[in-house]
Protein backbone atom coordinates (compact mmCIF):
# COMPACT_ATOMS: atom_id res chain seq x y z
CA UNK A 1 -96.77 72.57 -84.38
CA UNK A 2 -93.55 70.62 -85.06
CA UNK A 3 -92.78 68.13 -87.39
CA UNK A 4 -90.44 65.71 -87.25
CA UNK A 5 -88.04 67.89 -89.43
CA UNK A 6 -88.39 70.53 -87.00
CA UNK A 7 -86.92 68.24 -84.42
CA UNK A 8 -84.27 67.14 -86.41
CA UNK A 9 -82.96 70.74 -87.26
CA UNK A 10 -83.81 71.76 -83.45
CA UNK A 11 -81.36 68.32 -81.95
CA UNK A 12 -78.05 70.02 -82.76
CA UNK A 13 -78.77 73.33 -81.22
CA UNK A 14 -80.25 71.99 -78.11
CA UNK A 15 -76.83 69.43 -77.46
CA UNK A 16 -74.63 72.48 -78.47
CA UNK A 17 -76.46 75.04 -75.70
CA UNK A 18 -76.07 71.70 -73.18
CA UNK A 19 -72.65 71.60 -73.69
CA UNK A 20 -72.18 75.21 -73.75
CA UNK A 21 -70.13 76.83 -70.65
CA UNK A 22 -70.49 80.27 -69.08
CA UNK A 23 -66.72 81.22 -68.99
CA UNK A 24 -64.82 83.20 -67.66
CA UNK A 25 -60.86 84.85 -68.11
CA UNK A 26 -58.38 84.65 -65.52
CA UNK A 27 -59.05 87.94 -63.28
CA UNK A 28 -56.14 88.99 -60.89
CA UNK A 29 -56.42 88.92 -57.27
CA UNK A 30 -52.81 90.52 -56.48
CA UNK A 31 -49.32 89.83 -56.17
CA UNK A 32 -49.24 87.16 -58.93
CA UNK A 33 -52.69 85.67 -57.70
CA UNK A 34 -55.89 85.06 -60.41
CA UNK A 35 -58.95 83.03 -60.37
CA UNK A 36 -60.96 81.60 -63.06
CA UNK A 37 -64.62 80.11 -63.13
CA UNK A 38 -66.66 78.54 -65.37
CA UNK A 39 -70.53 77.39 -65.04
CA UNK A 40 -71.15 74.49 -67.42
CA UNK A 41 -74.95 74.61 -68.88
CA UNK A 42 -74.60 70.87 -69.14
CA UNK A 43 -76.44 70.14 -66.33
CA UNK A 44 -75.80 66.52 -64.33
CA UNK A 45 -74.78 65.72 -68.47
CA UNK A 46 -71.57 67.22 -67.66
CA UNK A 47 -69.38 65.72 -65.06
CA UNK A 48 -67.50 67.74 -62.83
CA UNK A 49 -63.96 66.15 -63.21
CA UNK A 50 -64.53 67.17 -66.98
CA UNK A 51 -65.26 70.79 -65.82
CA UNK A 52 -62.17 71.05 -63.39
CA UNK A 53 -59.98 69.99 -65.62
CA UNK A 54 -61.54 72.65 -68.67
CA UNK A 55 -60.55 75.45 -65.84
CA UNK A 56 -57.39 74.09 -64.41
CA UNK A 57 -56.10 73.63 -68.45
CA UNK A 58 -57.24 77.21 -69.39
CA UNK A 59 -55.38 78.51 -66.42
CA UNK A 60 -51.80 76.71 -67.18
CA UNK A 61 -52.30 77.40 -70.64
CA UNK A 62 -52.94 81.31 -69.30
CA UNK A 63 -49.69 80.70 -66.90
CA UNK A 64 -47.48 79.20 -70.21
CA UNK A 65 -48.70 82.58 -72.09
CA UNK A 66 -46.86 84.78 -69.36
CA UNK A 67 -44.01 81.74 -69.19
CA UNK A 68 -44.86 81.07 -65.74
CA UNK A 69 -46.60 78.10 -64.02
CA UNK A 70 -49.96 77.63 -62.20
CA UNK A 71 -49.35 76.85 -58.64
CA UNK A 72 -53.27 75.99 -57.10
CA UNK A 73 -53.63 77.76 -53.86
CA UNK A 74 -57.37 76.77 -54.09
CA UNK A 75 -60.43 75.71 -55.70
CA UNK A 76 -64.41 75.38 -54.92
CA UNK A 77 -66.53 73.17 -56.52
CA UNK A 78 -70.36 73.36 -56.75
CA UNK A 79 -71.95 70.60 -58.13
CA UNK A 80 -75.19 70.32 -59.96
CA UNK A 81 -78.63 69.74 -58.83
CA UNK A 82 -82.20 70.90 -59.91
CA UNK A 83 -82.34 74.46 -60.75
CA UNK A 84 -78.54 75.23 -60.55
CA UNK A 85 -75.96 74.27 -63.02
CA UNK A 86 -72.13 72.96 -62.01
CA UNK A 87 -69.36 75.35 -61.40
CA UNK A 88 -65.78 74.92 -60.87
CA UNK A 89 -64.17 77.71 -59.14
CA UNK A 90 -59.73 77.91 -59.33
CA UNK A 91 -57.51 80.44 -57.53
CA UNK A 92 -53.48 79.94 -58.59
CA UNK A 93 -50.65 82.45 -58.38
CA UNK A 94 -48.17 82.49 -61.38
CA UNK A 95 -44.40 81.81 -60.58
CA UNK A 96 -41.53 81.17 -62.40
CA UNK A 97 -40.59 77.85 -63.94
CA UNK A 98 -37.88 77.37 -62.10
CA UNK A 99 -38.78 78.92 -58.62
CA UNK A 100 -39.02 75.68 -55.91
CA UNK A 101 -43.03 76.14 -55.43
CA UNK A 102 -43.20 75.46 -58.39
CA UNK A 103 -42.86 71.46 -58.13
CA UNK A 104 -45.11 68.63 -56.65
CA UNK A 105 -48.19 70.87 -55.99
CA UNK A 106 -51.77 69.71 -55.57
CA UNK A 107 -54.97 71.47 -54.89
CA UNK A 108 -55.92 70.13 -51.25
CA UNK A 109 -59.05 70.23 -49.96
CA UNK A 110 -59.66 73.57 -47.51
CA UNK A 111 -62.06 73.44 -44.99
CA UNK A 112 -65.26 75.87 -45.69
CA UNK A 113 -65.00 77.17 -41.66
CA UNK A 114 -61.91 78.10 -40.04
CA UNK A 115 -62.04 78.59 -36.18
CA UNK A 116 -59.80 81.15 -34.36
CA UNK A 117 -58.86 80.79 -30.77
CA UNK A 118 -58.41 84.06 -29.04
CA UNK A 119 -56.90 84.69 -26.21
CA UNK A 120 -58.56 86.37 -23.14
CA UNK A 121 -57.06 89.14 -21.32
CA UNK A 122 -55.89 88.69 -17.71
CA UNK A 123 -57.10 90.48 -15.17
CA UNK A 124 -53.34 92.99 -16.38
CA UNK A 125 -55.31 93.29 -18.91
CA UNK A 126 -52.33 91.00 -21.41
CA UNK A 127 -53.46 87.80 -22.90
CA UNK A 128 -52.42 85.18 -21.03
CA UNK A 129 -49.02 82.91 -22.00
CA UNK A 130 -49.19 80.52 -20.28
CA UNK A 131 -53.11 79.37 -20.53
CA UNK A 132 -51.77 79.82 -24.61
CA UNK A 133 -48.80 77.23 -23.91
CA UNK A 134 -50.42 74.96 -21.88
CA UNK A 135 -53.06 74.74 -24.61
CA UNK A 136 -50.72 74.28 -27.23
CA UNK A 137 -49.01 71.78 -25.26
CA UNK A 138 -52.09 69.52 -24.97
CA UNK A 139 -52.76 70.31 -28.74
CA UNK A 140 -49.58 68.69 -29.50
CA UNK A 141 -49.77 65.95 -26.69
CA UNK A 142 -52.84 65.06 -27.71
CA UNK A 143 -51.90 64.36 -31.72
CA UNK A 144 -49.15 62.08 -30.51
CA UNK A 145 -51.85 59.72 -29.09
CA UNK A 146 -53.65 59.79 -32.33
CA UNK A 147 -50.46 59.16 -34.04
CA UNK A 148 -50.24 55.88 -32.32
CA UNK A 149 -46.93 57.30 -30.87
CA UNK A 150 -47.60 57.49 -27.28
CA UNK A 151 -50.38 55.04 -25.46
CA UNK A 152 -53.17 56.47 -24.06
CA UNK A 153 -52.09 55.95 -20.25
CA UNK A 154 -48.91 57.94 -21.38
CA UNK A 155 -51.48 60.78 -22.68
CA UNK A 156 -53.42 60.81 -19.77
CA UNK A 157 -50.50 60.81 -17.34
CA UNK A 158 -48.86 63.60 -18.96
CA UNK A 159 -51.46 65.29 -19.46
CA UNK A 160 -52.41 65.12 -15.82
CA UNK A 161 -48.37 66.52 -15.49
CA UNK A 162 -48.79 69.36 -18.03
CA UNK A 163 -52.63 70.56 -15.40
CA UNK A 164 -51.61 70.20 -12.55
CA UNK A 165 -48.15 72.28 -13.16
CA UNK A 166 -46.06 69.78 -12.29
């Protein structure tokens, strides 16, 4: 049974394994290219801007070591929730101080899906150009009307151009 005392001696362990964090070095991914993790044990204690920014330090001050700077190419994020503890994950590339990608970069959010649009052979057996320009030419037509930059009349009319061949 425990006493009071107990509980007193047992507090500081049980805050230090909250705050604890599995860790993990920068591994390389090629050509300049790492990613680091870390899994906090803090539960919803820990916040998750406090956990990116334990990983993004630890891998500029792993950059600085090789006198190079962390450019982010991308980073995942799994936040807590009953049975599974935060996690921050970071992918960078190292380049040199004074190479221009190294300036003004930002981790942007990446979508988790990415669709590809293939093309479809012709009856030649050749993907077809021009279904794949006249797509791309809507593509483009079409983000100038949500730009604000052509009305939608104008869209529809050209469009209507750009179908019937014209």
């Amino acid at each position: 049974m425990f006493t009071r005392t107990t509980y007193r001696l047992l507090l500081p362990s049980v805050v230090l394994a909250l705050a604890a964090c599995a860790t993990a070095q920068p591994v390389p991914m090629g050509n300049d290219s790492y990613i680091i993790s870390q899994t906090s044990a803090g539960g919803i204690f820990r916040s998750m801007s406090s956990l990116k920014t334990d990983v993004i330090s630890r891998a500029n001050a792993f950059a600085a070591s090789k006198g190079k700077v962390a450019v982010p190419l991308a980073g995942k994020e799994s936040p807590a929730y009953p049975g599974h503890m935060p996690s921050f994950e970071y992918q960078f590339r190292l380049v040199d101080k004074n190479d221009p990608r190294a300036e003004g970069n930002a981790l942007l959010p990446r979508p988790d899906a990415v669709v590809e649009m293939h093309q479809t052979p012709t009856s030649s057996g050749h993907p077809s150009s021009a279904s794949s320009d006249l797509y791309n030419e809507l593509i483009k037509l079409d983000d100038l009307r949500k730009r604000g930059i052509i009305s939608e009349d104008e869209f529809k009319a050209q469009k209507q151009k750009l179908l019937s061949g014209s």
